[in-house]
N, C-alpha and C. Protein backbone atom coordinates (compact mmCIF):
# COMPACT_ATOMS: atom_id res chain seq x y z
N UNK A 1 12.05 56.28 -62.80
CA UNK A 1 11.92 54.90 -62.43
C UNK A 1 10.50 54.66 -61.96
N UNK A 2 9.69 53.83 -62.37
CA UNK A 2 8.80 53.09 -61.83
C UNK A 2 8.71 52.41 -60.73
N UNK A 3 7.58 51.92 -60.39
CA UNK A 3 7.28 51.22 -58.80
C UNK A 3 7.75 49.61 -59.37
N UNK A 4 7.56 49.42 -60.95
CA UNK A 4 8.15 47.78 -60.87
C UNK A 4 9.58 48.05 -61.20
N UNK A 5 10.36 49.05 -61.47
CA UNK A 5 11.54 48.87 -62.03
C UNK A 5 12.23 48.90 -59.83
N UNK A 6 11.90 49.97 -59.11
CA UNK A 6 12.29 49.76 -57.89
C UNK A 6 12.08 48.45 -57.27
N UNK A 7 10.88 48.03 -57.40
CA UNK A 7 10.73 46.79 -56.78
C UNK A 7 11.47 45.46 -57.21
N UNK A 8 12.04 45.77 -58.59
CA UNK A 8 12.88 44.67 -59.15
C UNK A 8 14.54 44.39 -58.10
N UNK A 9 14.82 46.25 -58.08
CA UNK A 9 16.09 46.34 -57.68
C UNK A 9 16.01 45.90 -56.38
N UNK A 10 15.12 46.37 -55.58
CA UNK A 10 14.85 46.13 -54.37
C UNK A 10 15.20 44.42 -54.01
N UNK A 11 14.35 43.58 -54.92
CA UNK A 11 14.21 41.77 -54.62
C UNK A 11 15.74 41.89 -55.19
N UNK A 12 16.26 42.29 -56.35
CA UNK A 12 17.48 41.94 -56.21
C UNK A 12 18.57 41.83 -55.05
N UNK A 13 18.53 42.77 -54.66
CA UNK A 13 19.08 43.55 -52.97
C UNK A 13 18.84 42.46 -51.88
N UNK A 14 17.80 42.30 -51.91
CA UNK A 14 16.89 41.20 -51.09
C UNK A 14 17.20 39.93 -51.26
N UNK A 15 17.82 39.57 -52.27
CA UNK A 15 18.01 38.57 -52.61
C UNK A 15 19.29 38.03 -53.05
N UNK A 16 20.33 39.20 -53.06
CA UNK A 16 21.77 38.80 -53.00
C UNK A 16 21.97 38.95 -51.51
N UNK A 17 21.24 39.38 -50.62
CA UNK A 17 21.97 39.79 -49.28
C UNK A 17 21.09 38.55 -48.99
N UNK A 18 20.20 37.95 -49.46
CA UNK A 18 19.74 36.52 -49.05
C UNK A 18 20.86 35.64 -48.56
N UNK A 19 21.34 35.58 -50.78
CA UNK A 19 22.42 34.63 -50.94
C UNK A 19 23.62 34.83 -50.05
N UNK A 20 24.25 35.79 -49.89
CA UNK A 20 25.45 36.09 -48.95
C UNK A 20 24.72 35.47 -47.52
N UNK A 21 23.94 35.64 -46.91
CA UNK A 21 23.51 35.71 -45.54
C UNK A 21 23.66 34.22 -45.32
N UNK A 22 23.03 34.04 -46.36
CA UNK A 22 23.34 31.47 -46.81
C UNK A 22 24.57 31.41 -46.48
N UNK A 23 25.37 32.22 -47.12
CA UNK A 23 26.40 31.50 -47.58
C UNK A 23 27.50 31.85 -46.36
N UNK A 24 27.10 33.01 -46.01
CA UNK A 24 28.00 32.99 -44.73
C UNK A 24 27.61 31.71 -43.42
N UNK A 25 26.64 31.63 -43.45
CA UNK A 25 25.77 30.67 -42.23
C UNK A 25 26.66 29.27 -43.00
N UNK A 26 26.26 29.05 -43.85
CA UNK A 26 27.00 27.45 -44.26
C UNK A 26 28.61 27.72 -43.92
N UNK A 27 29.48 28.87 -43.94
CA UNK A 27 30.75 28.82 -43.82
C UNK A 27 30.85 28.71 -42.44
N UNK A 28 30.23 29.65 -41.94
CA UNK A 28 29.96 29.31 -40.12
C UNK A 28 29.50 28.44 -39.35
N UNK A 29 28.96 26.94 -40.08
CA UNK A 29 28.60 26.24 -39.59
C UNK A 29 29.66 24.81 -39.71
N UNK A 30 30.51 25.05 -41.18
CA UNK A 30 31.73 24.27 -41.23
C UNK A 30 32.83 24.95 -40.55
N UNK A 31 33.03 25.91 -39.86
CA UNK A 31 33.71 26.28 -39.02
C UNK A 31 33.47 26.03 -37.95
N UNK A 32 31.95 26.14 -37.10
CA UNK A 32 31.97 25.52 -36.15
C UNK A 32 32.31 23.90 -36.10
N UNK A 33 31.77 23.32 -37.16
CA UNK A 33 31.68 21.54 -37.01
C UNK A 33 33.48 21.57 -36.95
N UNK A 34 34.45 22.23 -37.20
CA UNK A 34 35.28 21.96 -37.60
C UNK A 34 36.12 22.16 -36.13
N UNK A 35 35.68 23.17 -35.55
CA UNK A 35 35.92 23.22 -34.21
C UNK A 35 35.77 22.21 -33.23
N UNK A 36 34.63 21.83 -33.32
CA UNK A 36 34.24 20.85 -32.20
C UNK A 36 34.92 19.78 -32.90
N UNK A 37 35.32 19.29 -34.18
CA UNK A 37 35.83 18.34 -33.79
C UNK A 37 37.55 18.11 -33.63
N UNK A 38 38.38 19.68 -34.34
CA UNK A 38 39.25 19.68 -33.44
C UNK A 38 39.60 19.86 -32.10
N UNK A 39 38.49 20.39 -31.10
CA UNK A 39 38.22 20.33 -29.83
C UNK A 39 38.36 18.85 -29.29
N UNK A 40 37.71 17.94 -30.14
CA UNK A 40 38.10 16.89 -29.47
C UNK A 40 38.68 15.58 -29.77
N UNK A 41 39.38 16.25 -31.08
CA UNK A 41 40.67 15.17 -30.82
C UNK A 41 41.92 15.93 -30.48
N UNK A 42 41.87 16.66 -29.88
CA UNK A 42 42.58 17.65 -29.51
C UNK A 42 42.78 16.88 -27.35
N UNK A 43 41.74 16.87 -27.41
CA UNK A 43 41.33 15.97 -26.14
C UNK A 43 41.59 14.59 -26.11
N UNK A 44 41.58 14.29 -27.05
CA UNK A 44 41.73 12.64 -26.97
C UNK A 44 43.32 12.74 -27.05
N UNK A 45 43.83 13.49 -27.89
CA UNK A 45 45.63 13.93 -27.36
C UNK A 45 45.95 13.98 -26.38
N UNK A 46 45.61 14.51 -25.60
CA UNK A 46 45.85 15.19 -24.34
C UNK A 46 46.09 14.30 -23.78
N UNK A 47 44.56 13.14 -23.52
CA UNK A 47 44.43 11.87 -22.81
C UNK A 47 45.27 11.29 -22.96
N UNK A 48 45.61 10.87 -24.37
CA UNK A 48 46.56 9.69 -24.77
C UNK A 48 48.15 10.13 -24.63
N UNK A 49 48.16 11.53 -24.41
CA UNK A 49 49.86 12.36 -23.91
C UNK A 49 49.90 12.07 -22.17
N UNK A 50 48.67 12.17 -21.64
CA UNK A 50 48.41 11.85 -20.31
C UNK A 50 49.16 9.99 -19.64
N UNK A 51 48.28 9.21 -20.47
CA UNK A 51 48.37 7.88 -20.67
C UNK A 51 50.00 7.48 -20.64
N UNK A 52 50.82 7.91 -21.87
CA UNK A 52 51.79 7.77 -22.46
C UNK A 52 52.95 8.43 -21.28
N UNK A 53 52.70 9.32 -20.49
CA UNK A 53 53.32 10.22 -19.42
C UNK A 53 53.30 8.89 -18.12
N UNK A 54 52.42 8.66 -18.06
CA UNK A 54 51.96 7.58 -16.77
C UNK A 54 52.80 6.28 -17.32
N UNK A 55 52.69 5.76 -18.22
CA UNK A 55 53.19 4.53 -18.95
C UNK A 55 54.56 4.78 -18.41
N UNK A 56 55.41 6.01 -19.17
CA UNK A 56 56.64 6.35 -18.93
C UNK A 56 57.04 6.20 -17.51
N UNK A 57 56.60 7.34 -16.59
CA UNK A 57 56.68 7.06 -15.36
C UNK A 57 56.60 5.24 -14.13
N UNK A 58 56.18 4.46 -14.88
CA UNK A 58 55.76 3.41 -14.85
C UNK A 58 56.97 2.51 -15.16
N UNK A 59 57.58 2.55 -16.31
CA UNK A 59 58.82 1.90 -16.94
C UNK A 59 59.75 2.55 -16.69
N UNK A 60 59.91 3.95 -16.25
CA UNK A 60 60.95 4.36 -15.38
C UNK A 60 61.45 3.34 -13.98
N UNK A 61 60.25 3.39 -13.15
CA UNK A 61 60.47 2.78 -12.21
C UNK A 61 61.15 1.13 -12.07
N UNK A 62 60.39 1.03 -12.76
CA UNK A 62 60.76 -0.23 -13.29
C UNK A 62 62.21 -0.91 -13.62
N UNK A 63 62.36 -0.51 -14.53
CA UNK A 63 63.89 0.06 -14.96
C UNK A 63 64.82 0.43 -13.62
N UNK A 64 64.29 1.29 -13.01
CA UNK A 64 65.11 1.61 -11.66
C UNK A 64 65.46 0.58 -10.72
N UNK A 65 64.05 -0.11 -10.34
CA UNK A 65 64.11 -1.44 -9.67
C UNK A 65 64.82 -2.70 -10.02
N UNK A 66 64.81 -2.43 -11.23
CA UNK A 66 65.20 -4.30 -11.37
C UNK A 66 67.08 -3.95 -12.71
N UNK A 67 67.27 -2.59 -13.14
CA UNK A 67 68.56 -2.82 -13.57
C UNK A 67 69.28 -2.09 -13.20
N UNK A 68 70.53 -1.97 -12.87
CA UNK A 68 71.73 -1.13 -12.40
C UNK A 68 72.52 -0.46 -12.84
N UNK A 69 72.89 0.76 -13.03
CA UNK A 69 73.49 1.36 -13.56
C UNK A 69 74.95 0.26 -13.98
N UNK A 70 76.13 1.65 -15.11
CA UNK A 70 77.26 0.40 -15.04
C UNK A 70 77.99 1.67 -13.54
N UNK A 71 78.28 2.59 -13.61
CA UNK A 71 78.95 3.29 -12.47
C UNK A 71 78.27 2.53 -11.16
N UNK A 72 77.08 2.35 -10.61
CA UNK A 72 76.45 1.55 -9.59
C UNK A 72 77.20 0.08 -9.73
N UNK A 73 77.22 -0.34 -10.66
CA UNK A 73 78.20 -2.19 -10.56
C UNK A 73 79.23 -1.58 -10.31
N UNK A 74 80.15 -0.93 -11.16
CA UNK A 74 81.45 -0.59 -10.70
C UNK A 74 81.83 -0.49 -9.32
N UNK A 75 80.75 0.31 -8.59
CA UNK A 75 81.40 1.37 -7.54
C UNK A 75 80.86 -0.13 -6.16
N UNK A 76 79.95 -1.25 -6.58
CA UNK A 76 79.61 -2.22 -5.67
C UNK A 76 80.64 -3.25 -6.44
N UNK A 77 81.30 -3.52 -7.63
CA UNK A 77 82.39 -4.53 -7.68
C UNK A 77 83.76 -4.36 -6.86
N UNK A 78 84.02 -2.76 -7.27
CA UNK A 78 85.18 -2.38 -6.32
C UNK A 78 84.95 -2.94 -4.75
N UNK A 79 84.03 -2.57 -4.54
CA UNK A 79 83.54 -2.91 -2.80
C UNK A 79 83.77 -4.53 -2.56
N UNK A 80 83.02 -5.20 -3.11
CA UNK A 80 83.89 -6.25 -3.22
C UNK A 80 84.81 -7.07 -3.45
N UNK A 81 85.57 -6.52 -4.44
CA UNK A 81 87.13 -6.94 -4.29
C UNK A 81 87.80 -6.18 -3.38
N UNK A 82 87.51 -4.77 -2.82
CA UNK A 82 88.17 -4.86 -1.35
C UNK A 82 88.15 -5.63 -0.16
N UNK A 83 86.71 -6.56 0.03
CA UNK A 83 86.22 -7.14 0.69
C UNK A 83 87.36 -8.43 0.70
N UNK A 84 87.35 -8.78 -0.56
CA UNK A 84 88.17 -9.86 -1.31
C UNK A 84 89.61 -10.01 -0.50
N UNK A 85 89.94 -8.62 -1.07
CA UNK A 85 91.52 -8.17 -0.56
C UNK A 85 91.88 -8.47 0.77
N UNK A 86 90.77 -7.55 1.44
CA UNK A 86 90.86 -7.96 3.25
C UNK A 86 90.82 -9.54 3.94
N UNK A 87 90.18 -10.26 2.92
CA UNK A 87 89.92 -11.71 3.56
C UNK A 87 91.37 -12.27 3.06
N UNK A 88 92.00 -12.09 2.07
CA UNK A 88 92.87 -12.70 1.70
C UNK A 88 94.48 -12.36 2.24
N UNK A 89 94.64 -11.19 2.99
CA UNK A 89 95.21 -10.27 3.73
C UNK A 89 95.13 -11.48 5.21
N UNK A 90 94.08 -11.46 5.11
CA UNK A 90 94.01 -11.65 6.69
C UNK A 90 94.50 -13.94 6.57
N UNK A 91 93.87 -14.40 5.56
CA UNK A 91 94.53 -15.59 5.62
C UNK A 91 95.81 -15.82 5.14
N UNK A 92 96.43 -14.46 4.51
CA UNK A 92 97.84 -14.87 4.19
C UNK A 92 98.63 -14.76 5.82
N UNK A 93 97.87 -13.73 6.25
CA UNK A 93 98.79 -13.89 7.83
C UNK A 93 98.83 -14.57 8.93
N UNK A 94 97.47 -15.40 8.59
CA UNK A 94 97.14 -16.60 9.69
C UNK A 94 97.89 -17.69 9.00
N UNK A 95 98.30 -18.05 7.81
CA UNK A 95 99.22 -18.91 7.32
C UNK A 95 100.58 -18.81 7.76
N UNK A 96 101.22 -17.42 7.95
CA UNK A 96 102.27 -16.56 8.53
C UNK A 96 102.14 -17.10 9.88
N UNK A 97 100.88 -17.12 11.23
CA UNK A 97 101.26 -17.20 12.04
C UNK A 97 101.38 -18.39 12.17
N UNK A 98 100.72 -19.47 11.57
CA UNK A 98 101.17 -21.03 11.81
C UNK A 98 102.26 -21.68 11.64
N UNK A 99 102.74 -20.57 10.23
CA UNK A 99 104.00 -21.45 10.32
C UNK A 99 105.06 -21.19 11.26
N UNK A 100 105.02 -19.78 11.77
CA UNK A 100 105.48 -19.54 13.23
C UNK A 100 105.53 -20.49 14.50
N UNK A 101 104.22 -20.93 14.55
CA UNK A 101 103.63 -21.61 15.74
C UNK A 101 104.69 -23.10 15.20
N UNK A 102 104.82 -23.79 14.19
CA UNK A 102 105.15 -24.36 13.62
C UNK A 102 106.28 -24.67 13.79
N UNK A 103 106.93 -23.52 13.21
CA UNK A 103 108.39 -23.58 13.37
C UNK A 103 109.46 -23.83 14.86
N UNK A 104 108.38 -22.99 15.71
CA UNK A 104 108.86 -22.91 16.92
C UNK A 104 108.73 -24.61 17.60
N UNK A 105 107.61 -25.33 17.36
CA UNK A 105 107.71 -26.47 17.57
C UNK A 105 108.40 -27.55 17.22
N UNK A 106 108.48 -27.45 15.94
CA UNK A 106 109.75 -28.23 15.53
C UNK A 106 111.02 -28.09 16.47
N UNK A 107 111.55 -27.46 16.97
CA UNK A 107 113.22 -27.01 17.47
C UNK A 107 112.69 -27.94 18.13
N UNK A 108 114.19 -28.98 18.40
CA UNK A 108 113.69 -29.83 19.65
C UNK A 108 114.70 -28.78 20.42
N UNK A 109 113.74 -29.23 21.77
CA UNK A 109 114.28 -28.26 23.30
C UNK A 109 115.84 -29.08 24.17
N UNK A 110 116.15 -28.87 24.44
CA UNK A 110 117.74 -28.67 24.74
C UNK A 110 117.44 -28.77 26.63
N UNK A 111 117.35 -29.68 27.11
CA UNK A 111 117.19 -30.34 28.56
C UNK A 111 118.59 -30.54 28.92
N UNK A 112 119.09 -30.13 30.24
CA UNK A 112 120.08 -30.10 30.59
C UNK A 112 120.42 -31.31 31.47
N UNK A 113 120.54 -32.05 31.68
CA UNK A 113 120.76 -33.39 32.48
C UNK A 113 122.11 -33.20 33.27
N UNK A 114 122.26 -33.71 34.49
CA UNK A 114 123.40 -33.83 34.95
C UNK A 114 123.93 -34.69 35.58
């Protein structure tokens, strides 16, 4: 072999480990770009899972405050028709005692004269 036939092989050498050395750097550089920008919409998820968490928490409350369960109506309707019951209990027997009071007045009284 000659000094130009080595020096050929040599730039060849030189020059495919060029091309590879490119070509890895361009793959590593769409890998990085590709990173950073799933890095940050990856973040902007987060935020907007953050957001969406708070929202929830928000209309929870909400919801809590202003509607009522149906077991919560139930268990406050019952309460009031006992309430119901007791008032109506209590004026059926004050009707009971009037007509008592009532009755007793009517009798005419029986005066003994002599």
């Amino acid at each position: 072999m000659t000094g130009a036939e080595i020096m050929a092989v040599a730039g060849f050498f030189v020059m495919l480990f060029g091309f590879f050395f490119g070509l890895w750097k361009y793959v590593d550089a769409k890998i990085s770009a590709a990173k950073t920008e799933a890095s940050a919409a990856a973040s902007a998820a987060s935020a907007m899972a953050s957001l969406a968490r708070e929202e929830l928490a928000a209309h929870r409350l909400h919801v809590a405050e202003t509607y009522v369960s149906k077991s919560g109506l139930r268990e406050q309707t019952e309460q009031i028709m006992g309430a119901i019951g007791a008032v109506k209990d209590a004026v059926d027997k004050m009707t009971m005692r009037v007509d008592r009071i009532v009755e007793n007045q009517s009798k005419p009284r029986t005066t003994r004269s002599g």
